[in-house]
N, C-alpha and C. Protein backbone atom coordinates (compact mmCIF):
# COMPACT_ATOMS: atom_id res chain seq x y z
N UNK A 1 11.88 2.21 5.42
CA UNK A 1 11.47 1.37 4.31
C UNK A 1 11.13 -0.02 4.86
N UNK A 2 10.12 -0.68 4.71
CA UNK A 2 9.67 -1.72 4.81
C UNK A 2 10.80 -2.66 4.47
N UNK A 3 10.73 -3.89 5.21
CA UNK A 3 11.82 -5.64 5.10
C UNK A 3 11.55 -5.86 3.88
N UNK A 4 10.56 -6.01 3.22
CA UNK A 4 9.95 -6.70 2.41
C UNK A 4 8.75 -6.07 1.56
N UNK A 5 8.82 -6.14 0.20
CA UNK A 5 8.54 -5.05 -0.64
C UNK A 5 7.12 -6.25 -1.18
N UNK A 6 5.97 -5.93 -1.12
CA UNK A 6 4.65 -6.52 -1.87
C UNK A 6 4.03 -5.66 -3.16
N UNK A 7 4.40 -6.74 -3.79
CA UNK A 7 4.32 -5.96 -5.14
C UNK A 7 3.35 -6.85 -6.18
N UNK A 8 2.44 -6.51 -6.99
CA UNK A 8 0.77 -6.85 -7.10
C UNK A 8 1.48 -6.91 -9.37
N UNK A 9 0.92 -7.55 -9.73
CA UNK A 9 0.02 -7.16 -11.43
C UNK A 9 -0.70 -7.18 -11.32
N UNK A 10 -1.29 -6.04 -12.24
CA UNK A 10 -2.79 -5.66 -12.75
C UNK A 10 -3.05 -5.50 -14.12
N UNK A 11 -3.66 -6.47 -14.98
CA UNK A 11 -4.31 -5.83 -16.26
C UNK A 11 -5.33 -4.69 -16.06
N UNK A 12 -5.43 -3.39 -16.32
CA UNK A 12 -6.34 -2.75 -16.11
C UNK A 12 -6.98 -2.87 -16.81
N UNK A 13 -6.82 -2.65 -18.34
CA UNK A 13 -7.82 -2.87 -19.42
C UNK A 13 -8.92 -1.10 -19.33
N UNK A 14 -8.04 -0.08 -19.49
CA UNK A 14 -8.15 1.14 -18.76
C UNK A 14 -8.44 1.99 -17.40
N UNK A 15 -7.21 1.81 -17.39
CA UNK A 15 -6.80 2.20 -15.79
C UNK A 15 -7.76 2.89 -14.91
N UNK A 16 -7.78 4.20 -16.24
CA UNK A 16 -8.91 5.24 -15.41
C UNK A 16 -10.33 4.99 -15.05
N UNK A 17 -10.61 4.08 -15.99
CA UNK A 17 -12.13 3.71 -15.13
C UNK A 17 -11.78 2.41 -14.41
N UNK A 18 -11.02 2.00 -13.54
CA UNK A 18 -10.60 1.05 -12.69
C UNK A 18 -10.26 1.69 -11.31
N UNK A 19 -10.18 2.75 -11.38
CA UNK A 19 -9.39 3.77 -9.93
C UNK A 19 -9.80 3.48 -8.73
N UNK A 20 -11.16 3.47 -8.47
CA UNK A 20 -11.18 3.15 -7.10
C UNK A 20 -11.44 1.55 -7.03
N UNK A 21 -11.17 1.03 -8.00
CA UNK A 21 -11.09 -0.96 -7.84
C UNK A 21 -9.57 -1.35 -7.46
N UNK A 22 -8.73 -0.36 -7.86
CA UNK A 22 -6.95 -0.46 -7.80
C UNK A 22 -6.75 0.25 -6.68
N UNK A 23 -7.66 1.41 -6.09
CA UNK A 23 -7.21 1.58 -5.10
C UNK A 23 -7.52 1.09 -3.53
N UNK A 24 -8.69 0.38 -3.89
CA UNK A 24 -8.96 -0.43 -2.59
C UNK A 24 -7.99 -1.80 -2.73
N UNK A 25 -7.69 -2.06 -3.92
CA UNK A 25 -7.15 -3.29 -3.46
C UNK A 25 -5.80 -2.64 -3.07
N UNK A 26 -5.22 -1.88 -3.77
CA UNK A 26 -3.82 -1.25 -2.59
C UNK A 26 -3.64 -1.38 -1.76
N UNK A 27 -4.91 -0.76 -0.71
CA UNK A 27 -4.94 -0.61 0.48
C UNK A 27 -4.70 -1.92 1.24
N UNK A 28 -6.38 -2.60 0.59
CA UNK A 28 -6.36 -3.90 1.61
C UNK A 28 -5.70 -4.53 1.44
N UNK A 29 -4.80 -4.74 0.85
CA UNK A 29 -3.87 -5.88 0.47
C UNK A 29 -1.99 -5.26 0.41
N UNK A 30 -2.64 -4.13 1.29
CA UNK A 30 -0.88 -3.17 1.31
C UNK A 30 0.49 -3.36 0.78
N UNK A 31 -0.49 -3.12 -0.64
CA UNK A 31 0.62 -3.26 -2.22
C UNK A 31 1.78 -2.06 -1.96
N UNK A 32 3.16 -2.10 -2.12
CA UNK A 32 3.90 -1.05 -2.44
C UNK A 32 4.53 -1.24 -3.53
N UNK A 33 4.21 -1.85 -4.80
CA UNK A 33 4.45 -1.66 -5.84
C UNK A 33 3.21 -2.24 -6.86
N UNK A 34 2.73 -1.72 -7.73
CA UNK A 34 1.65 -1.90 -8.52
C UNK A 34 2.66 -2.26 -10.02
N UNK A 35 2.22 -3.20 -10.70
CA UNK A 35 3.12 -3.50 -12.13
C UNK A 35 1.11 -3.27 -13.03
N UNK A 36 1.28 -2.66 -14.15
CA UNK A 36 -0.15 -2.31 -14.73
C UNK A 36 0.47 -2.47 -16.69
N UNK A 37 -0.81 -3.16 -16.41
CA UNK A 37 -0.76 -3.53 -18.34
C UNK A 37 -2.08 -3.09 -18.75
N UNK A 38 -2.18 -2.09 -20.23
CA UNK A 38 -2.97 -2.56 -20.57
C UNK A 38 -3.64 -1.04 -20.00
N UNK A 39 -2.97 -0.50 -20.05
CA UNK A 39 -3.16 1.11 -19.24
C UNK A 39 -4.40 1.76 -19.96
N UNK A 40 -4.17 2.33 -21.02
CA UNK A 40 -4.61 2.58 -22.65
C UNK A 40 -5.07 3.93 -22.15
N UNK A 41 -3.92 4.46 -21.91
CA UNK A 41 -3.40 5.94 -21.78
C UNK A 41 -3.37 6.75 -22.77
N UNK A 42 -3.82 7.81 -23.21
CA UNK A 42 -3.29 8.90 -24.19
C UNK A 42 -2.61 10.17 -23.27
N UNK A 43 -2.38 10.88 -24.40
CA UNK A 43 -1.45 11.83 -23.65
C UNK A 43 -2.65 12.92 -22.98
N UNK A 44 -3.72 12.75 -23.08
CA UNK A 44 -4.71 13.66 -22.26
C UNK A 44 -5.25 13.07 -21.15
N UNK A 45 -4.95 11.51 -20.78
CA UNK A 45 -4.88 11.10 -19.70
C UNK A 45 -4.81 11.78 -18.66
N UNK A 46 -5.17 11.07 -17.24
CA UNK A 46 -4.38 11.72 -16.08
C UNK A 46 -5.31 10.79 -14.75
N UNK A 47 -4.30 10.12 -13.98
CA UNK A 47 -4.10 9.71 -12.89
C UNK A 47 -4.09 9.36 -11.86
N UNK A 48 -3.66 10.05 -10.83
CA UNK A 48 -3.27 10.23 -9.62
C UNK A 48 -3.76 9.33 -8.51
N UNK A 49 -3.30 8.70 -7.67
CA UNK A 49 -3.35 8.31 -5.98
C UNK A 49 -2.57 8.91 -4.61
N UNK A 50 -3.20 9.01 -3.70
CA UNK A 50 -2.76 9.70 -2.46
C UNK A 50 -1.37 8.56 -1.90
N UNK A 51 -0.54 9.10 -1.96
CA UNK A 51 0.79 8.46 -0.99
C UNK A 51 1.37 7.34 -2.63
N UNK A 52 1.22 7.35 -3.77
CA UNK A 52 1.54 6.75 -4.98
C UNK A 52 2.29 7.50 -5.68
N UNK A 53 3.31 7.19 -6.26
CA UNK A 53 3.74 7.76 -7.78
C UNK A 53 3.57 6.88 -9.04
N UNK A 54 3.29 7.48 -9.92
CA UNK A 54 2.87 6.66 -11.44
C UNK A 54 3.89 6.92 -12.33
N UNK A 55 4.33 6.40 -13.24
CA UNK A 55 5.36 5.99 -13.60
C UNK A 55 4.48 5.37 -15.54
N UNK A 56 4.03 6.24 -16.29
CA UNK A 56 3.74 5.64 -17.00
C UNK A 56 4.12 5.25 -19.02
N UNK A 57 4.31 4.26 -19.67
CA UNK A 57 4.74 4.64 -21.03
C UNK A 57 3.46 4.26 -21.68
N UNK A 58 3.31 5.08 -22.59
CA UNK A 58 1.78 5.05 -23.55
C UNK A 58 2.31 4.53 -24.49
N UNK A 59 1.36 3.68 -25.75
CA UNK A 59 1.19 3.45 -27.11
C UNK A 59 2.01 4.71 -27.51
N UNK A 60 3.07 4.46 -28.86
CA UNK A 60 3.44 5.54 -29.55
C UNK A 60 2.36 6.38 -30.59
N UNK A 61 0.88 5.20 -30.58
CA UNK A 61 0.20 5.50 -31.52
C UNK A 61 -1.00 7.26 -30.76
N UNK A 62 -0.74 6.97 -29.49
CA UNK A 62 -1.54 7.41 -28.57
C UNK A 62 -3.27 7.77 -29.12
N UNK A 63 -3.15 6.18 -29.01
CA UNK A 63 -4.24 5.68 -29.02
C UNK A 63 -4.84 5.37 -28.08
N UNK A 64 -6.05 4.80 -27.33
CA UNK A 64 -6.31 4.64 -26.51
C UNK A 64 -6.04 2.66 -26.34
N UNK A 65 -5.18 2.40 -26.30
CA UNK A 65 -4.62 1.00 -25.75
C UNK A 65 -3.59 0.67 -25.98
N UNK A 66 -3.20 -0.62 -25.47
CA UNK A 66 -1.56 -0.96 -25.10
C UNK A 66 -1.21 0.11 -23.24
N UNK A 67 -0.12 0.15 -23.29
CA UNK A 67 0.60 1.24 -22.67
C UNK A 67 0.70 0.36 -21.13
N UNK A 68 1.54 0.86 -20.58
CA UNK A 68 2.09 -0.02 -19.57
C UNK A 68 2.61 1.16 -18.05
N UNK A 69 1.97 0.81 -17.17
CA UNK A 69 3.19 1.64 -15.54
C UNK A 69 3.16 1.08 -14.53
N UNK A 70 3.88 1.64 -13.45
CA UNK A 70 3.73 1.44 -12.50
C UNK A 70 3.53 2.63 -10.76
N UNK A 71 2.69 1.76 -10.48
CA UNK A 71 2.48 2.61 -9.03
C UNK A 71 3.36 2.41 -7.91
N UNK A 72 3.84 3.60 -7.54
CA UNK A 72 4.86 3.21 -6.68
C UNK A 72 4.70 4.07 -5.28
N UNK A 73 5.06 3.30 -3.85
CA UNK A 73 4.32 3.51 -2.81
C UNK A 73 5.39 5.18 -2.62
N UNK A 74 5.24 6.09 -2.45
CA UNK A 74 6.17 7.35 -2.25
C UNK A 74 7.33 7.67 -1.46
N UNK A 75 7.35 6.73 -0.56
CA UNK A 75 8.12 6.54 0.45
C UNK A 75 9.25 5.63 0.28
N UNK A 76 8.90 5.29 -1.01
CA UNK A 76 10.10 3.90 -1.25
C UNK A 76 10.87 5.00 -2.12
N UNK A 77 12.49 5.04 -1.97
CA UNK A 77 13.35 5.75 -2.74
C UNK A 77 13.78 4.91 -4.38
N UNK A 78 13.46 5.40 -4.76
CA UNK A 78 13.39 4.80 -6.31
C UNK A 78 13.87 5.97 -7.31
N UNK A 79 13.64 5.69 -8.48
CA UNK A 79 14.07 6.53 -9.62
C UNK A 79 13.51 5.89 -11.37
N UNK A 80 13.04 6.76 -11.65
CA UNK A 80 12.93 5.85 -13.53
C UNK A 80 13.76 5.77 -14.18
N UNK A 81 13.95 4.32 -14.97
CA UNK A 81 14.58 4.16 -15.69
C UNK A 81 14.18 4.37 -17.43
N UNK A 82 14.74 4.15 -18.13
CA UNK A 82 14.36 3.96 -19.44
C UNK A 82 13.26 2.97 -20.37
N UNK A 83 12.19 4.15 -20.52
CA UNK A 83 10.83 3.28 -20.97
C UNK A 83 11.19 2.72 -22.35
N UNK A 84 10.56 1.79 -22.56
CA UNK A 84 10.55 1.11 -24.03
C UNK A 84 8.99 1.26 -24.52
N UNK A 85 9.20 1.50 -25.83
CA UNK A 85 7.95 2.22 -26.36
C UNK A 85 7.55 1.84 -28.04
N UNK A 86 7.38 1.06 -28.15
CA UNK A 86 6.99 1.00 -29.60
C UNK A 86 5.69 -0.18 -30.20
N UNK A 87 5.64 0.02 -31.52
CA UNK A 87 4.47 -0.45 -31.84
C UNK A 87 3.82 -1.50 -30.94
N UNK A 88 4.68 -2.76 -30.78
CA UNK A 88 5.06 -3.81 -30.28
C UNK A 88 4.70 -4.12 -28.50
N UNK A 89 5.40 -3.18 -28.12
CA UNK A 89 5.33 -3.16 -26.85
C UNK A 89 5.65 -1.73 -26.14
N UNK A 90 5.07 -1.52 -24.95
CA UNK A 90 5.11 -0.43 -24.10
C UNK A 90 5.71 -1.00 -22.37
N UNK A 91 7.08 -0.93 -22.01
CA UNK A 91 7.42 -1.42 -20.62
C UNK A 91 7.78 0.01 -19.79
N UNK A 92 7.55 0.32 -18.29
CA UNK A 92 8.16 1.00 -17.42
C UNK A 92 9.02 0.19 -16.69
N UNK A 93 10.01 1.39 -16.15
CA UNK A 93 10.75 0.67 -15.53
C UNK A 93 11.17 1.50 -14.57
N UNK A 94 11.20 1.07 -12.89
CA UNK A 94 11.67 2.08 -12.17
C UNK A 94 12.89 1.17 -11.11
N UNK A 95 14.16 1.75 -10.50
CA UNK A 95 15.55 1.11 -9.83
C UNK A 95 14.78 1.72 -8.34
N UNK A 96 15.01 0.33 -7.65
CA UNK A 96 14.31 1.01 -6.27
C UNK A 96 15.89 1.38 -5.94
N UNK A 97 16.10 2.08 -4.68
CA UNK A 97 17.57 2.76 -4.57
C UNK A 97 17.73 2.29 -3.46
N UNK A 98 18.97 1.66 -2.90
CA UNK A 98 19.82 0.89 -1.72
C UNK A 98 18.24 -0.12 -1.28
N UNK A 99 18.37 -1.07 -2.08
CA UNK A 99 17.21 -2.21 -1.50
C UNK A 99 18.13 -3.07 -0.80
N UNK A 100 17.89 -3.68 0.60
CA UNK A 100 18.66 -4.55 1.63
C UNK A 100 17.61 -6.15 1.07
């Protein structure tokens, strides 16, 4: 595990047509944690990055806006915690595990 953890926000303002703009900046800028607002996820959504885990809570309206996650580098030992989800607001939350 890396000394030191670089960790990025992103309004996406819909994630999915942002994918390869979030994933170059990953790279070049060797993010291991992504914080994302603004997702505007429904439940027919879908995802994915190579060496990432996503981590995401949608609008309860599942609508297409709001909704909130995070990208997380795979290699970092982590776990989810308890999403908050309502009209109001949409937060993820993930416990990285034995951080020095």
């Amino acid at each position: 595990m890396p000394k030191f953890l670089r960790i990025a926000a992103w309004n996406a303002y819909d994630l999915v047509n942002h994918r390869q703009e979030i994933e170059n900046f990953l790279i070049e800028n060797k993010i291991d944690i992504l914080l994302i607002s603004e997702t505007h996820f429904t439940e027919r959504s879908y995802f994915k990055l190579k060496n990432y885990r996503l981590y995401d809570t949608k609008h309860p309206s599942d609508n297409a806006h709001g909704g909130a996650a995070i990208l997380i580098k795979s290699t970092i030992k982590h776990h989810e915690q308890k999403a908050v989800r309502d009209q109001d607001i949409q937060a993820t939350t993930v416990q990285i595990a034995n951080w020095n």
